[in-house]
Protein backbone atom coordinates (compact mmCIF):
# COMPACT_ATOMS: atom_id res chain seq x y z
CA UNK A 1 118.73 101.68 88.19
CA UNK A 2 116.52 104.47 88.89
CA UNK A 3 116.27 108.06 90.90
CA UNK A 4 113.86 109.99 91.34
CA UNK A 5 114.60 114.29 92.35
CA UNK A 6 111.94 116.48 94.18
CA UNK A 7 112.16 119.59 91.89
CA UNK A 8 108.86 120.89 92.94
CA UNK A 9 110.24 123.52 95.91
CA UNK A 10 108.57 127.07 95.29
CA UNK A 11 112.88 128.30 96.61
CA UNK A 12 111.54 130.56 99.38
CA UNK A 13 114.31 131.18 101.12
CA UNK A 14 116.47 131.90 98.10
CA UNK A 15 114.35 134.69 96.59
CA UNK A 16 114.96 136.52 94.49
CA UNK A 17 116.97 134.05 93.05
CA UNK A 18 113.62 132.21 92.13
CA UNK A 19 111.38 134.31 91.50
CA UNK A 20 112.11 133.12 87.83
CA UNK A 21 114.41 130.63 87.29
CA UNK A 22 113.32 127.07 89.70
CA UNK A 23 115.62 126.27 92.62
CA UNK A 24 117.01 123.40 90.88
CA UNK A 25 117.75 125.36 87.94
CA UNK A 26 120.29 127.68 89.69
CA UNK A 27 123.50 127.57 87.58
CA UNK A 28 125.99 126.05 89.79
CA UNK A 29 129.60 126.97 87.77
CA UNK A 30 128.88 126.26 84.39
CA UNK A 31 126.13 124.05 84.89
CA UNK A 32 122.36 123.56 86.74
CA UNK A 33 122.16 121.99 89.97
CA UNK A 34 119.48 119.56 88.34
CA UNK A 35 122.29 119.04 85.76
CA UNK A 36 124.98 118.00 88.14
CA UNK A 37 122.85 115.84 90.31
CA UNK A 38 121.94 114.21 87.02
CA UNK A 39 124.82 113.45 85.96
CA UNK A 40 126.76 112.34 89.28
CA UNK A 41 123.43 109.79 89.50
CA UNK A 42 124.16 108.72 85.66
CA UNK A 43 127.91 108.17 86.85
CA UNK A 44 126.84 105.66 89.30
CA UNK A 45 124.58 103.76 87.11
CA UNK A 46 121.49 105.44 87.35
CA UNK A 47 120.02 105.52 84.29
CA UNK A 48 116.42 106.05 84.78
CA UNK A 49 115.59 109.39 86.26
CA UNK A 50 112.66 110.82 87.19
CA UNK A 51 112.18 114.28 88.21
CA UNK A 52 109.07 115.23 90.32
CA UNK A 53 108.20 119.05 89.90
CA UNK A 54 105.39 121.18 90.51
CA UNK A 55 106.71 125.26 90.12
CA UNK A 56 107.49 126.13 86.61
CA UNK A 57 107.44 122.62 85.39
CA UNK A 58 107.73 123.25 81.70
CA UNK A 59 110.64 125.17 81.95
CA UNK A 60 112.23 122.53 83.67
CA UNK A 61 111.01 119.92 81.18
CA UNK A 62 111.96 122.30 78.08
CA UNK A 63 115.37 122.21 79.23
CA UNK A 64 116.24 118.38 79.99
CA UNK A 65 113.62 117.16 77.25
CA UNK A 66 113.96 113.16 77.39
CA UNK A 67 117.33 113.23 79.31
CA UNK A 68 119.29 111.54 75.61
CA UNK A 69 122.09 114.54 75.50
CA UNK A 70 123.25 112.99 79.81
CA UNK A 71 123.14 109.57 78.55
CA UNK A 72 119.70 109.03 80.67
CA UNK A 73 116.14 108.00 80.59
CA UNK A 74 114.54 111.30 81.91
CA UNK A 75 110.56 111.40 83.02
CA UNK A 76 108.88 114.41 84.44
CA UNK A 77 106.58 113.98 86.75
CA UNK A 78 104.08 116.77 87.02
CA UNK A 79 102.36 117.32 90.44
CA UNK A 80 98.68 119.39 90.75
CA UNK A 81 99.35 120.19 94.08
CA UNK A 82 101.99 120.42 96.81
CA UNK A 83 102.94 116.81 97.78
CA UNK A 84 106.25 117.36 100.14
CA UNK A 85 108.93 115.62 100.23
CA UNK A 86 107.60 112.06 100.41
CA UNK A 87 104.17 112.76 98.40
CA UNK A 88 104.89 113.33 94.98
CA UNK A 89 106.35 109.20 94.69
CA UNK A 90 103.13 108.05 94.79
CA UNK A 91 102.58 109.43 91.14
CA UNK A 92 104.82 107.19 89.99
CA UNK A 93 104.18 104.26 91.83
CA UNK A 94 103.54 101.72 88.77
CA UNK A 95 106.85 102.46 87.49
CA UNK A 96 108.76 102.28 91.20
CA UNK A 97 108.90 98.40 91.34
CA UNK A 98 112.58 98.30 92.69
CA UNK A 99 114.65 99.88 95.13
CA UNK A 100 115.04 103.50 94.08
CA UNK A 101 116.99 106.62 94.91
CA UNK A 102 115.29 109.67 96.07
CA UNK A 103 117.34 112.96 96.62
CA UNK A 104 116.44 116.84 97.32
CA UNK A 105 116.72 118.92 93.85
CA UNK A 106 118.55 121.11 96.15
CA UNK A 107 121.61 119.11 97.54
CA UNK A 108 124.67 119.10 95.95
CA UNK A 109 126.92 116.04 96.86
CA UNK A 110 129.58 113.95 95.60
CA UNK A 111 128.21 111.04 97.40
CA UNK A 112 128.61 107.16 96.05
CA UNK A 113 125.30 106.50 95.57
CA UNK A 114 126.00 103.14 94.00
CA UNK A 115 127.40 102.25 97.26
CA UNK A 116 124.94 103.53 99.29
CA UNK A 117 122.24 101.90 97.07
CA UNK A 118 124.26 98.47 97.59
CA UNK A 119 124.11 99.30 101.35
CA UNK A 120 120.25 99.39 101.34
CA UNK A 121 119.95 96.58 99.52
CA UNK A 122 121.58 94.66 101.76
CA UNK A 123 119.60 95.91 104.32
CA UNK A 124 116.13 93.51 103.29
CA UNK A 125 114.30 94.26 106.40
CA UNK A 126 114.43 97.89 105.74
CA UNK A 127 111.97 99.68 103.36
CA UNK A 128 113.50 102.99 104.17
CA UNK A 129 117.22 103.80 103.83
CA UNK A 130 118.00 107.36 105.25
CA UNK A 131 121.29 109.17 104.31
CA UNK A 132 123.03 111.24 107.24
CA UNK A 133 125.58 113.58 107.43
CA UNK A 134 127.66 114.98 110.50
CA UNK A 135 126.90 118.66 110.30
CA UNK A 136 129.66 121.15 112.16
CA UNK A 137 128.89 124.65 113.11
CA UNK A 138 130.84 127.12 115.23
CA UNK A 139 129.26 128.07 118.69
CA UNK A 140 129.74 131.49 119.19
CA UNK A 141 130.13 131.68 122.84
CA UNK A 142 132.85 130.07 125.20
CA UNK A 143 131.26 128.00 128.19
CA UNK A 144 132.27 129.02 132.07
CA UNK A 145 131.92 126.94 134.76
CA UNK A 146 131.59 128.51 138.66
CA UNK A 147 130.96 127.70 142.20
CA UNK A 148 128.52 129.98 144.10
CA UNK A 149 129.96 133.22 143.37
CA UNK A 150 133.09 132.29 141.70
CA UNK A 151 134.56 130.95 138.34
CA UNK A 152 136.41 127.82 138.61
CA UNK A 153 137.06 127.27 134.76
CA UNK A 154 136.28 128.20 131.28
CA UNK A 155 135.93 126.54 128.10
CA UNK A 156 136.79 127.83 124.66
CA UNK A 157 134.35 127.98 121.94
CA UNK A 158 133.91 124.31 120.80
CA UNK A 159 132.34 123.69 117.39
CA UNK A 160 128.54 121.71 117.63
CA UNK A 161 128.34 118.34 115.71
CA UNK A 162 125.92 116.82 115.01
CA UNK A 163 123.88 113.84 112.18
CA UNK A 164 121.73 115.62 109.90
CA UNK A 165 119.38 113.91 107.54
CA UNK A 166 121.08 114.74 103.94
CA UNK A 167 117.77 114.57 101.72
CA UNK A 168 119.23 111.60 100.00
CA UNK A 169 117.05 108.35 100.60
CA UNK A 170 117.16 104.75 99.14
CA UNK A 171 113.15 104.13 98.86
CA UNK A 172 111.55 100.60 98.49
CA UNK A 173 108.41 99.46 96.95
CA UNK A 174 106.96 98.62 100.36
CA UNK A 175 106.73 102.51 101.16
CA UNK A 176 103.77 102.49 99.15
CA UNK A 177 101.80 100.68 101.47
CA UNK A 178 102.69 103.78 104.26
CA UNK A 179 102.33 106.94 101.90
CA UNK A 180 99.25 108.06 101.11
CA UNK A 181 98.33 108.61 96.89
CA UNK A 182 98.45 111.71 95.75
CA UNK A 183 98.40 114.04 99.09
CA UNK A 184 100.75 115.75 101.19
CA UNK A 185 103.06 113.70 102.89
CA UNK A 186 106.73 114.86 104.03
CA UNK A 187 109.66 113.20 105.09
CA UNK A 188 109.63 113.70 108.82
CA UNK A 189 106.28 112.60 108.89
CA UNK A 190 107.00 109.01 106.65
CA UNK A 191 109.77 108.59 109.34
CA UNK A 192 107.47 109.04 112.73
CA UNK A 193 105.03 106.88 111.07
CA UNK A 194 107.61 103.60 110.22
CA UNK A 195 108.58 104.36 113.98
CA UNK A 196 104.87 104.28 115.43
CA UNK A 197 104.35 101.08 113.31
CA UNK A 198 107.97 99.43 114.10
CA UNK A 199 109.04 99.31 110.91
CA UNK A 200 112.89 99.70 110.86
CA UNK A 201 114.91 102.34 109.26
CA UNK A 202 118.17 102.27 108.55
CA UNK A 203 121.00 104.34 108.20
CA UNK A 204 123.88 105.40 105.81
CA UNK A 205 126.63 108.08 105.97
CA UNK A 206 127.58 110.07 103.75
CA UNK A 207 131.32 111.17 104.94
CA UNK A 208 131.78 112.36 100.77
CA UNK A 209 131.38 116.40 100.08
CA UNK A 210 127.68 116.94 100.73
CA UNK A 211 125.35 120.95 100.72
CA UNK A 212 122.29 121.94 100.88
CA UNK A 213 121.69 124.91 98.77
CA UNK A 214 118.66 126.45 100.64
CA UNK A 215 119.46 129.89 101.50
CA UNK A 216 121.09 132.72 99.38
CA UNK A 217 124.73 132.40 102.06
CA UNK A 218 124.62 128.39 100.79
CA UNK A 219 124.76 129.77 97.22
CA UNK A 220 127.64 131.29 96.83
CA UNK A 221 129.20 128.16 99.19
CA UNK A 222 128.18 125.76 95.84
CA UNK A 223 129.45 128.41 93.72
CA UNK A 224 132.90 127.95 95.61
CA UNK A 225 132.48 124.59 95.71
CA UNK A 226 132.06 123.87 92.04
CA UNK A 227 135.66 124.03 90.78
CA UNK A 228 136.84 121.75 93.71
CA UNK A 229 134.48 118.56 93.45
CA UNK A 230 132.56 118.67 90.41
CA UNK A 231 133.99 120.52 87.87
């Protein structure tokens, strides 16, 4: 079976973390986040990897090489340009005949994605599979309720849920048909356009351990994370 992982991120919001070593690269524990996502996908049964990058690309390919030592096929994909989040597939299109995953270089998750590739394959009316993830923060502020000039109750600070895409998509060869070769094209925008055209979309959540490493505060949380569910 086959992945692909967008690697290409410049890591903005995690300088100066990146300012030489790629966002995927960050050591996680003992390990790269590329080299963890690799080999969770290789646990599953994904074999054939490819990883779509664009800043510092042959330091990422000088340190995976052909993907042998994780047991993988391993392909990098080498972008000219900035292609977002849904773009850079294109560039492998003659080599995406089957249902594929596609994940964020940046998320670290335990998720099953044998399962959740056996979801969207059961799913045939559905090109696009979209992984979600119930996302809890604190609200700061307790709520108060009132009538005219006076309180009648208050509420205690309540945490706000809510379903996050989780940058972890099961992609089908149909896409191709939606996402323009070889330019810019994000994820957001791949979604709006299925919906314009009535295309359905479906669904899968991911209830396993599940971060996105994007800023330096989400770092040290996948440092602290490592021992606990990937070690």
């Amino acid at each position: 079976m086959k992945a692909v992982i967008l690697a290409g991120g410049l890591g903005v919001r995690l300088r100066p973390l990146t300012g030489v070593i790629p966002k995927p690269m960050l050591p996680i524990g003992e390990k790269a986040v590329l080299e963890i996502q690799i080999e969770h996908l290789k646990k599953y049964g994904f074999d054939e990897i490819f990883l779509a990058t664009n800043y510092k690309s042959d330091f990422i390919e000088g340190y995976f090489g052909d993907g042998a030592k994780y047991g993988v096929k391993l392909k990098i994909s080498k972008e000219e340009k900035q292609l977002g989040t849904a773009g850079p597939v294109t560039l492998l299109r003659d080599e995406l005949t089957e249902p594929y995953i596609l994940m964020n270089g940046d998320i670290l998750s335990n998720c099953d994605f044998a399962k959740m590739y056996d979801f969207a394959l059961s799913k045939s009316d559905a090109d696009l599979v979209v992984g979600i993830k119930e996302f809890v923060a604190p609200f700061r502020f307790g709520n108060i309720f009132y009538d005219g000039d006076y309180v009648t109750n208050i509420e205690e600070k309540k945490d706000f849920k809510t379903k996050i895409l989780a940058g972890i998509y099961v992609f089908k060869p149909g896409l191709f048909d939606i996402i323009p070769y070889n330019e810019f094209f994000n994820m957001d925008t791949l979604i709006l356009k299925m919906l314009e055209l009535k295309k359905p979309i479906a669904k899968y959540e991911i209830t396993e351990y599940w971060l996105d490493i994007g800023q330096i505060d989400d770092y040290q949380l996948a440092q602290d994370a490592y021992d606990k569910h990937f070690k």
